[in-house]
N, C-alpha and C. Protein backbone atom coordinates (compact mmCIF):
# COMPACT_ATOMS: atom_id res chain seq x y z
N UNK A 1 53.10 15.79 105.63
CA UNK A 1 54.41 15.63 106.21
C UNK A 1 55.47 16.16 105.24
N UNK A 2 56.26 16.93 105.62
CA UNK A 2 57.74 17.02 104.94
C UNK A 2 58.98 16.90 105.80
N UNK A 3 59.94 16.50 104.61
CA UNK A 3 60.88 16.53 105.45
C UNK A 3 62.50 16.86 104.18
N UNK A 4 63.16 17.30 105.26
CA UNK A 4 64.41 17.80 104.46
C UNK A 4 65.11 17.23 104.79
N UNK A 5 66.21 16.33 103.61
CA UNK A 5 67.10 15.79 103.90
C UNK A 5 68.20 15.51 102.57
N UNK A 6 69.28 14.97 102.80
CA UNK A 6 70.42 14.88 102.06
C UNK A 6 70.09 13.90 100.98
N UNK A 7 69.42 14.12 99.89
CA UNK A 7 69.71 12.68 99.03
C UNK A 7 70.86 12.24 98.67
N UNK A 8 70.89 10.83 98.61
CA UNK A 8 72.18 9.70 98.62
C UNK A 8 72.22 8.85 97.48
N UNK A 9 70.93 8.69 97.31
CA UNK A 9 70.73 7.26 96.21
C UNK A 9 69.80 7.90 94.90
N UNK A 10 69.94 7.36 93.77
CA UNK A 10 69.54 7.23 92.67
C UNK A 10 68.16 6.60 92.83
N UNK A 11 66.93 7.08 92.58
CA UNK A 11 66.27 6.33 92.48
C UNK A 11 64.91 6.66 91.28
N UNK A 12 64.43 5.74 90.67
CA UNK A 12 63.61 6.21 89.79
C UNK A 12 62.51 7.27 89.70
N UNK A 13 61.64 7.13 90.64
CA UNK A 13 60.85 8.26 91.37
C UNK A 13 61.24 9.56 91.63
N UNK A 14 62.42 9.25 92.78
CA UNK A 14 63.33 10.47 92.58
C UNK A 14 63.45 11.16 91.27
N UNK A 15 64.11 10.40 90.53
CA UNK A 15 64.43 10.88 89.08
C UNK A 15 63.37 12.11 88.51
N UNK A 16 62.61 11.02 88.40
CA UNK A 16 61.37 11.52 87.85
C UNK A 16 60.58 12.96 88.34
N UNK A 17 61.08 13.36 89.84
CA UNK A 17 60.89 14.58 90.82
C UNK A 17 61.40 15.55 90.25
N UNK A 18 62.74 15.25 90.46
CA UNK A 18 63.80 16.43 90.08
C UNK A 18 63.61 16.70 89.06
N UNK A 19 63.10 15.44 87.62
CA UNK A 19 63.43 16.14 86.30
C UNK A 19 61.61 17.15 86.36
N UNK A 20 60.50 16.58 87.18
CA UNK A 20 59.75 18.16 87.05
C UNK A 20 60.06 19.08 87.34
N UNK A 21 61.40 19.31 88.37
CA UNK A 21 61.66 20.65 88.82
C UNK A 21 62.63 21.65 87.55
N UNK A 22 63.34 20.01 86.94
CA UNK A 22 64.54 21.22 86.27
C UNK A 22 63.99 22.34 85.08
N UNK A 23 62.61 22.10 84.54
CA UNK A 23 61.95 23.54 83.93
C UNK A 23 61.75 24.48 84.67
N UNK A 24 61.58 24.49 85.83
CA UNK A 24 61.35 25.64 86.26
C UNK A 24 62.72 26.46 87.61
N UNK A 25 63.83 25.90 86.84
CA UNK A 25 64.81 26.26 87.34
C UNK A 25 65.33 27.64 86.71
N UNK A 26 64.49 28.01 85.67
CA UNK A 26 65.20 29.17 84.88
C UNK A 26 63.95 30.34 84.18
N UNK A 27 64.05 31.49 84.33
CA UNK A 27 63.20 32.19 83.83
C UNK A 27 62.91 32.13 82.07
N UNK A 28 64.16 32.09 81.15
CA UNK A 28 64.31 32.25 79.96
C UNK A 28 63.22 30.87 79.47
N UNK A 29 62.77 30.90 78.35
CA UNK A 29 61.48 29.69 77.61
C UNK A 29 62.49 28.69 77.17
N UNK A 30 63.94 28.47 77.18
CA UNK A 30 64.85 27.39 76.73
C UNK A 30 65.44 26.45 78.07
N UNK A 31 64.61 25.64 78.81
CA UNK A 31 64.52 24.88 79.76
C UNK A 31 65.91 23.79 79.85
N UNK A 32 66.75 23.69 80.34
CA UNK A 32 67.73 23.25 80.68
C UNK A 32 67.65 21.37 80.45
N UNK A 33 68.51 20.77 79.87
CA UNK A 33 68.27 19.32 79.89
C UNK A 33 67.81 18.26 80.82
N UNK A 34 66.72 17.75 81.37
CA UNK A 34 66.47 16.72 81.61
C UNK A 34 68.10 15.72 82.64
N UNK A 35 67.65 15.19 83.26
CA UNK A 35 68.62 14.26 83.61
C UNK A 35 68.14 12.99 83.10
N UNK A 36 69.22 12.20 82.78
CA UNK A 36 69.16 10.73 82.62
C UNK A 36 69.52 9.81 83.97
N UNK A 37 68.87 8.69 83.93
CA UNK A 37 69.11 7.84 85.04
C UNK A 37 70.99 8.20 85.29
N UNK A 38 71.54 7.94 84.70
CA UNK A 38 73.50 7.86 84.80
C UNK A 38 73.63 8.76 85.28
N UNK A 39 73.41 10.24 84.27
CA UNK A 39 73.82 11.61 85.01
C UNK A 39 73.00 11.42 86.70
N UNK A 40 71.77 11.41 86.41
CA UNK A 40 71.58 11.89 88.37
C UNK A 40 72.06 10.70 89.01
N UNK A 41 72.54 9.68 89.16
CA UNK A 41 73.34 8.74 89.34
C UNK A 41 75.40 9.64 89.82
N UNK A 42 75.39 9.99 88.87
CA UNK A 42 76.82 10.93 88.62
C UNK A 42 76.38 11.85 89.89
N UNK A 43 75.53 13.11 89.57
CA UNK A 43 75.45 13.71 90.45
C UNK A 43 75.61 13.39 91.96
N UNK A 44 74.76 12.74 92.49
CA UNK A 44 74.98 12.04 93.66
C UNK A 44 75.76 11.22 94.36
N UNK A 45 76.29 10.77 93.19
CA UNK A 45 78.09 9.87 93.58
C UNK A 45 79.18 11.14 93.98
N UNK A 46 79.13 12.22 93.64
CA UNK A 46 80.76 12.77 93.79
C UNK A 46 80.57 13.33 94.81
N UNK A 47 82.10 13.23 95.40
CA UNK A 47 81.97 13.34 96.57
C UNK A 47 82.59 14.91 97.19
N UNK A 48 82.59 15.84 96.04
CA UNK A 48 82.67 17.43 96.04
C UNK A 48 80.99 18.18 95.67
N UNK A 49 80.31 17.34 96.15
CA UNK A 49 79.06 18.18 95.51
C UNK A 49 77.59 17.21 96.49
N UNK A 50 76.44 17.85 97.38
CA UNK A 50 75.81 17.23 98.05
C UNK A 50 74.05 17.70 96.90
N UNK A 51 73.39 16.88 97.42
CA UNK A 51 71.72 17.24 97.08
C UNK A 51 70.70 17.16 98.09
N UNK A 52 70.14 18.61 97.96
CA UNK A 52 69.59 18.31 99.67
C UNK A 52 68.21 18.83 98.65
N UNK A 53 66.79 17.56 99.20
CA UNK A 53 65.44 17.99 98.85
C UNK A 53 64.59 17.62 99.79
N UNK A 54 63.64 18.47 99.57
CA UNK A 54 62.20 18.61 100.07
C UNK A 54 61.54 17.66 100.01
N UNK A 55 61.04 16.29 100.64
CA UNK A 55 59.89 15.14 100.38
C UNK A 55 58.93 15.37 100.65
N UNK A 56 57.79 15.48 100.30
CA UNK A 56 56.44 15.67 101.15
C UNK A 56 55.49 14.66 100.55
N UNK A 57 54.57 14.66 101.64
CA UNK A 57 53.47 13.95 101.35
C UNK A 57 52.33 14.73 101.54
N UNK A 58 51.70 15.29 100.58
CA UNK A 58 50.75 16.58 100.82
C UNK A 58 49.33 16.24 99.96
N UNK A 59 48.21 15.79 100.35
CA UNK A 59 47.57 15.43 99.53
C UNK A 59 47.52 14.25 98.95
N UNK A 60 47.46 14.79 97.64
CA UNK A 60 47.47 13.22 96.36
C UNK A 60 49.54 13.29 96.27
N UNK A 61 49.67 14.42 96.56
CA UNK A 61 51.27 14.53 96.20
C UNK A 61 52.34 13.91 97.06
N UNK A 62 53.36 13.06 96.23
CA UNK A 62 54.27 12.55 97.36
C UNK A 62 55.24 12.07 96.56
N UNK A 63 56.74 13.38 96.84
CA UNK A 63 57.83 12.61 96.51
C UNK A 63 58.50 14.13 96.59
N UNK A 64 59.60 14.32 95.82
CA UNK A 64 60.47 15.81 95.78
C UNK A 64 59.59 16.82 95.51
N UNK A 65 59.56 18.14 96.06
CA UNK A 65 59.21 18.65 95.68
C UNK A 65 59.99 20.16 95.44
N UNK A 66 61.17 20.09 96.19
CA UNK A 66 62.12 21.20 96.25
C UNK A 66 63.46 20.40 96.31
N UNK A 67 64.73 21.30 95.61
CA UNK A 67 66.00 20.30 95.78
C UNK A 67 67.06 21.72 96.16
N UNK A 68 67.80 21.80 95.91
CA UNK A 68 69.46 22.61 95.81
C UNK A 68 70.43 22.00 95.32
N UNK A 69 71.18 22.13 95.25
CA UNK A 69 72.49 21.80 95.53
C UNK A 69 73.97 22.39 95.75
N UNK A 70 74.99 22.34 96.14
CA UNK A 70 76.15 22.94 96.48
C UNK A 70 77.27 21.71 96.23
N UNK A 71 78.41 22.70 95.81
CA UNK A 71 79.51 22.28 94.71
C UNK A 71 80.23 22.43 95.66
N UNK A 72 81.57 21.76 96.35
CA UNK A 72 82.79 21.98 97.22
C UNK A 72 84.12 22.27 95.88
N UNK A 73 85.05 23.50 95.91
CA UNK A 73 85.86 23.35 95.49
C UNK A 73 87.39 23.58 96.51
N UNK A 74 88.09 22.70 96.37
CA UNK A 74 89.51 23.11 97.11
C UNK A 74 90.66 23.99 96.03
N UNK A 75 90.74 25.34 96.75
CA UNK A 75 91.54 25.87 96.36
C UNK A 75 92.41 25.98 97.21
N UNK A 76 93.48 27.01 96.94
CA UNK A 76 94.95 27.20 97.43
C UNK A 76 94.42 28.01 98.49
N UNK A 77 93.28 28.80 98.21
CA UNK A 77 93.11 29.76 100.00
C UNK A 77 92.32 28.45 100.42
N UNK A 78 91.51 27.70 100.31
CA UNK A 78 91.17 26.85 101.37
C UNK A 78 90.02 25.79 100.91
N UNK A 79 88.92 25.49 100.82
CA UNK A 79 87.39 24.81 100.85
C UNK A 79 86.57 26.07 100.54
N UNK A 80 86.01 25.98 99.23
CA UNK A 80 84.78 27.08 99.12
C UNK A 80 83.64 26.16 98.37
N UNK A 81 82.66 26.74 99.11
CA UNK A 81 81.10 26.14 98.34
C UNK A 81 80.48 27.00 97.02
N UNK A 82 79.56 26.75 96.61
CA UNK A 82 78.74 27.02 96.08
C UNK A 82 77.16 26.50 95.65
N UNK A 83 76.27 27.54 96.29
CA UNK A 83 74.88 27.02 95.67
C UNK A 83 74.64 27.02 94.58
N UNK A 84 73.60 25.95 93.88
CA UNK A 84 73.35 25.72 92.60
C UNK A 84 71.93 25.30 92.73
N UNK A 85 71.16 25.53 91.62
CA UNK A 85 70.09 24.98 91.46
C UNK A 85 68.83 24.69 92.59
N UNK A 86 68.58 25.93 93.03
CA UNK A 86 67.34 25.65 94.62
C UNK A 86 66.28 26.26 93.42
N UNK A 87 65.59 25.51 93.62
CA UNK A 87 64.46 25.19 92.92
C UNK A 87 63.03 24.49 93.69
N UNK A 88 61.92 25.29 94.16
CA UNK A 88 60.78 25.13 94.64
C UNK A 88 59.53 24.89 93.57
N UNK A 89 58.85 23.92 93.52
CA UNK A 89 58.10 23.39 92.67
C UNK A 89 56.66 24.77 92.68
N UNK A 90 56.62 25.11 91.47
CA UNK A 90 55.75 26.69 91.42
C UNK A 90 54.56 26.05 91.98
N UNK A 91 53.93 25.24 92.54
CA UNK A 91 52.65 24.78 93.56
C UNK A 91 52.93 25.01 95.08
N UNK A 92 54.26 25.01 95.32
CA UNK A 92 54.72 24.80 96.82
C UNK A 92 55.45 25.86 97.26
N UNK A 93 55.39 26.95 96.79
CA UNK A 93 56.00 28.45 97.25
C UNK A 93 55.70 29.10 98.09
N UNK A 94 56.53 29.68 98.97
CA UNK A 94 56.32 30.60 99.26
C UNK A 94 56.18 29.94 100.97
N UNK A 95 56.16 28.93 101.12
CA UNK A 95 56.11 28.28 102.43
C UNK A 95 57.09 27.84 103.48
N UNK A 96 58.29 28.27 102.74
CA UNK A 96 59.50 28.51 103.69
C UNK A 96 60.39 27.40 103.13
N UNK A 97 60.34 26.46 102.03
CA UNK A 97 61.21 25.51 101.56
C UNK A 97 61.99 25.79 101.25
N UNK A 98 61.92 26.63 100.28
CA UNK A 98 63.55 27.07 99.62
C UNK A 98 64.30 27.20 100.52
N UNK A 99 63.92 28.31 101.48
CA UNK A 99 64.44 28.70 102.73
C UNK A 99 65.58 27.21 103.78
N UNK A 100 64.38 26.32 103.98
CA UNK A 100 64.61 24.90 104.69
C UNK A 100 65.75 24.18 104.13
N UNK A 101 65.67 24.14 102.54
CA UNK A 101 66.91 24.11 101.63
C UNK A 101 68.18 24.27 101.68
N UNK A 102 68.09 25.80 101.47
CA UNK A 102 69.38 26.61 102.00
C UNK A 102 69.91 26.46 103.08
N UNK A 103 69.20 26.44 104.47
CA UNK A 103 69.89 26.43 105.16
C UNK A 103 70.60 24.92 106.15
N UNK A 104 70.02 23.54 105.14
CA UNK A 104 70.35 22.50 104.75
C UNK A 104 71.79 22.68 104.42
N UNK A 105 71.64 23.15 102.79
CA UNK A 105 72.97 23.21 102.52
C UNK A 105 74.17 24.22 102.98
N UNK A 106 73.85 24.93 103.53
CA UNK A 106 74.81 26.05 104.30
C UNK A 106 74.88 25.39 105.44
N UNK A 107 74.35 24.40 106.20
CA UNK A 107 74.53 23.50 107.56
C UNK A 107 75.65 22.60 106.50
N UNK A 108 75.73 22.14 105.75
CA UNK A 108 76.59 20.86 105.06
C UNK A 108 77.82 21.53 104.95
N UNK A 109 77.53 22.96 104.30
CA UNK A 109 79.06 23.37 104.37
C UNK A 109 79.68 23.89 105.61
N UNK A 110 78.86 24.33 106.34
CA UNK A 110 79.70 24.36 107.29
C UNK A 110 80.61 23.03 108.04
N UNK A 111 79.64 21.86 108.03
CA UNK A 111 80.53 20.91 108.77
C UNK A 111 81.18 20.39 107.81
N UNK A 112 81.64 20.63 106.76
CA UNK A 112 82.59 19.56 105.82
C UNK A 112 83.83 21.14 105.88
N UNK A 113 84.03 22.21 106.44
CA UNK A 113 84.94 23.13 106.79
C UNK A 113 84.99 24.44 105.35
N UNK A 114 84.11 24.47 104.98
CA UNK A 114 83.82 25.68 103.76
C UNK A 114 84.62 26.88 104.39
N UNK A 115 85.28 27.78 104.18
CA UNK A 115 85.60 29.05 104.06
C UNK A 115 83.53 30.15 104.19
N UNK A 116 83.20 29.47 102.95
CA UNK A 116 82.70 30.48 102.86
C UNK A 116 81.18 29.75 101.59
N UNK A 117 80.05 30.16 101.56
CA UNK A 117 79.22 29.51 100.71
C UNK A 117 78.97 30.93 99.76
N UNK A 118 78.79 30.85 98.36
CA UNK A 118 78.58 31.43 97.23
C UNK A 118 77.13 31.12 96.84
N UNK A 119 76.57 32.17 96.28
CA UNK A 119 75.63 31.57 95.22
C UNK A 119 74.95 32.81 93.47
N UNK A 120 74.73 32.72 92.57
CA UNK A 120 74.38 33.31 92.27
C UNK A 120 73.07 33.69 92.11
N UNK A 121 72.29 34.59 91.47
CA UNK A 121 70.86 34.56 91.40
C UNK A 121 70.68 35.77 89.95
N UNK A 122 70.07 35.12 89.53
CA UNK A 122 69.18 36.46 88.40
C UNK A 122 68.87 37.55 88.88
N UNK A 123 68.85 38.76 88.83
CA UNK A 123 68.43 39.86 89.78
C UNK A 123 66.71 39.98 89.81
N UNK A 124 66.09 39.40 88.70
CA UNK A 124 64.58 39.83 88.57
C UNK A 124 64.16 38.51 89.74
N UNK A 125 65.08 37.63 90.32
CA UNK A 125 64.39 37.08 91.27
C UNK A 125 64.48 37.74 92.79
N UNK A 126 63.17 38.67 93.07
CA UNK A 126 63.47 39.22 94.11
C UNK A 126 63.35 38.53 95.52
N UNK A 127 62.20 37.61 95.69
CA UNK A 127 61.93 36.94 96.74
C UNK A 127 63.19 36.44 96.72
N UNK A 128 63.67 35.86 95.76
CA UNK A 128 64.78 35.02 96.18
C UNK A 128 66.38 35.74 97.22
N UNK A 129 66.28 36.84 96.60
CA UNK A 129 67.38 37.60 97.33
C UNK A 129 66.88 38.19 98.32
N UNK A 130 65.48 38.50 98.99
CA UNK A 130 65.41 38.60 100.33
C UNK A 130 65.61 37.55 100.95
N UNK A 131 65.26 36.35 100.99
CA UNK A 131 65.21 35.62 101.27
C UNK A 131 67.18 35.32 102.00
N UNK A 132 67.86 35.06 100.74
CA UNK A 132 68.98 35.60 100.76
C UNK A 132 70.11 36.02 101.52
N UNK A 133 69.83 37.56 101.60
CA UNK A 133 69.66 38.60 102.72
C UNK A 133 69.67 38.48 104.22
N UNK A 134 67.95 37.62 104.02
CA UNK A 134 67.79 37.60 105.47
C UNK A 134 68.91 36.17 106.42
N UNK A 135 69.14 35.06 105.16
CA UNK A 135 69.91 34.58 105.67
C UNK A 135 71.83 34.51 106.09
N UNK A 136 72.10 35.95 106.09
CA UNK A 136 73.08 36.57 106.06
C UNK A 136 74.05 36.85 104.65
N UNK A 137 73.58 36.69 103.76
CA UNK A 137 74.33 36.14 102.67
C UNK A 137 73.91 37.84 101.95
N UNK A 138 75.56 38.15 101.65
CA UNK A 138 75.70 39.57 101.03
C UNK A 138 76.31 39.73 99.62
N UNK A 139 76.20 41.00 99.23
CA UNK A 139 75.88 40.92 97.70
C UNK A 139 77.62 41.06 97.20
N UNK A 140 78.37 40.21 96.71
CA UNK A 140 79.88 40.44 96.31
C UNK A 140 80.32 41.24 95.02
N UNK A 141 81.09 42.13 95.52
CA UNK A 141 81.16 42.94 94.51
C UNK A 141 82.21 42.40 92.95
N UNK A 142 82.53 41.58 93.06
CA UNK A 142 83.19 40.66 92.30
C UNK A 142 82.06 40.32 91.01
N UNK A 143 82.94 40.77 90.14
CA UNK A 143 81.65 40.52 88.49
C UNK A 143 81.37 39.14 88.13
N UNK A 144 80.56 38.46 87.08
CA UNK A 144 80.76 37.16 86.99
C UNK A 144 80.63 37.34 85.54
N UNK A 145 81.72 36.38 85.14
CA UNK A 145 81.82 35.97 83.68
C UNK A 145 81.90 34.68 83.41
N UNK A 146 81.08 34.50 81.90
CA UNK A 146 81.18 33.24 81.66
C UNK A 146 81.29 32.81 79.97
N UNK A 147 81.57 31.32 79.72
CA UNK A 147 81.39 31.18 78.38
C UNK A 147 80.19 29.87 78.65
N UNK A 148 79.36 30.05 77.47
CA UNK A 148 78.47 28.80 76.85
C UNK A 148 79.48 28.25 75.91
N UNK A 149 79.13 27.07 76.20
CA UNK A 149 79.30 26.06 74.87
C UNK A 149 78.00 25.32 74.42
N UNK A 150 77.87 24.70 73.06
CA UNK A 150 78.98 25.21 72.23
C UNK A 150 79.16 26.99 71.86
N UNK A 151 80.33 27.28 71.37
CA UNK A 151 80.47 28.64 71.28
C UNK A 151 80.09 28.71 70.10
N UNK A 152 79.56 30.03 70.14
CA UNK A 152 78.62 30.64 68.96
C UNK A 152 79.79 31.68 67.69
């Protein structure tokens, strides 16, 4: 069984899901921090930002196995989204989740009145930008810059 839906609540298990996914949220060997009970607690409280995951019960396996998420910001032109973090557990690919995901969270922004949903992607992820693609989502010619902290 799976099923896709909006997580709401903090819960330990949960926890414990998401933090297997957040290594394999990034190609580079320097794996992104862990959540603590508070932070994914934080996450799920604000009320500019949703978490939509994958539950399944597949086997011996049962709990998250895919998540996303999308950021609401209000600006002066209007409500804009952004995707963050869709992440498919490297056992469960390729079976249309990510996919189920996305278009989760692109259903959320539309009814909370988005302008418009964003996302970025690494370019060496190719499945990911067909994928992408096929769900209407086009390539903006707008550059992206950023700073790390701490600064080096």
């Amino acid at each position: 069984m799976i099923k896709v839906e909006l997580l709401k609540k903090a819960s330990t298990p949960d926890l414990k899901d998401v933090n297997t996914l957040i290594p394999q949220l990034t190609l580079s060997p320097q794996s992104p921090p862990l959540l603590s009970p508070k932070t994914f607690r934080q996450l799920l409280d604000q009320s500019h930002s949703s978490c939509v995951v994958v539950r399944a019960r597949i086997g011996l396996r049962r709990g998250i196995i895919a998540l996303g998420t999308i950021h609401f910001s209000r600006l002066p032109s209007g409500l804009v989204a952004e995707t963050g973090d869709l992440v498919v557990d490297k056992d469960y690919r390729n079976l249309g989740l990510g996919r189920a995901v996305l278009e989760k969270l692109i259903e959320v922004a539309e009814k909370r009145g988005a302008r418009h949903v964003s996302l970025r992607v690494n370019p060496k992820r190719k499945e990911a930008i067909k994928m992408y693609l096929a769900l209407g989502f086009a390539k903006h010619p707008a550059a992206f810059y950023r700073i790390n902290f701490p600064r080096k």
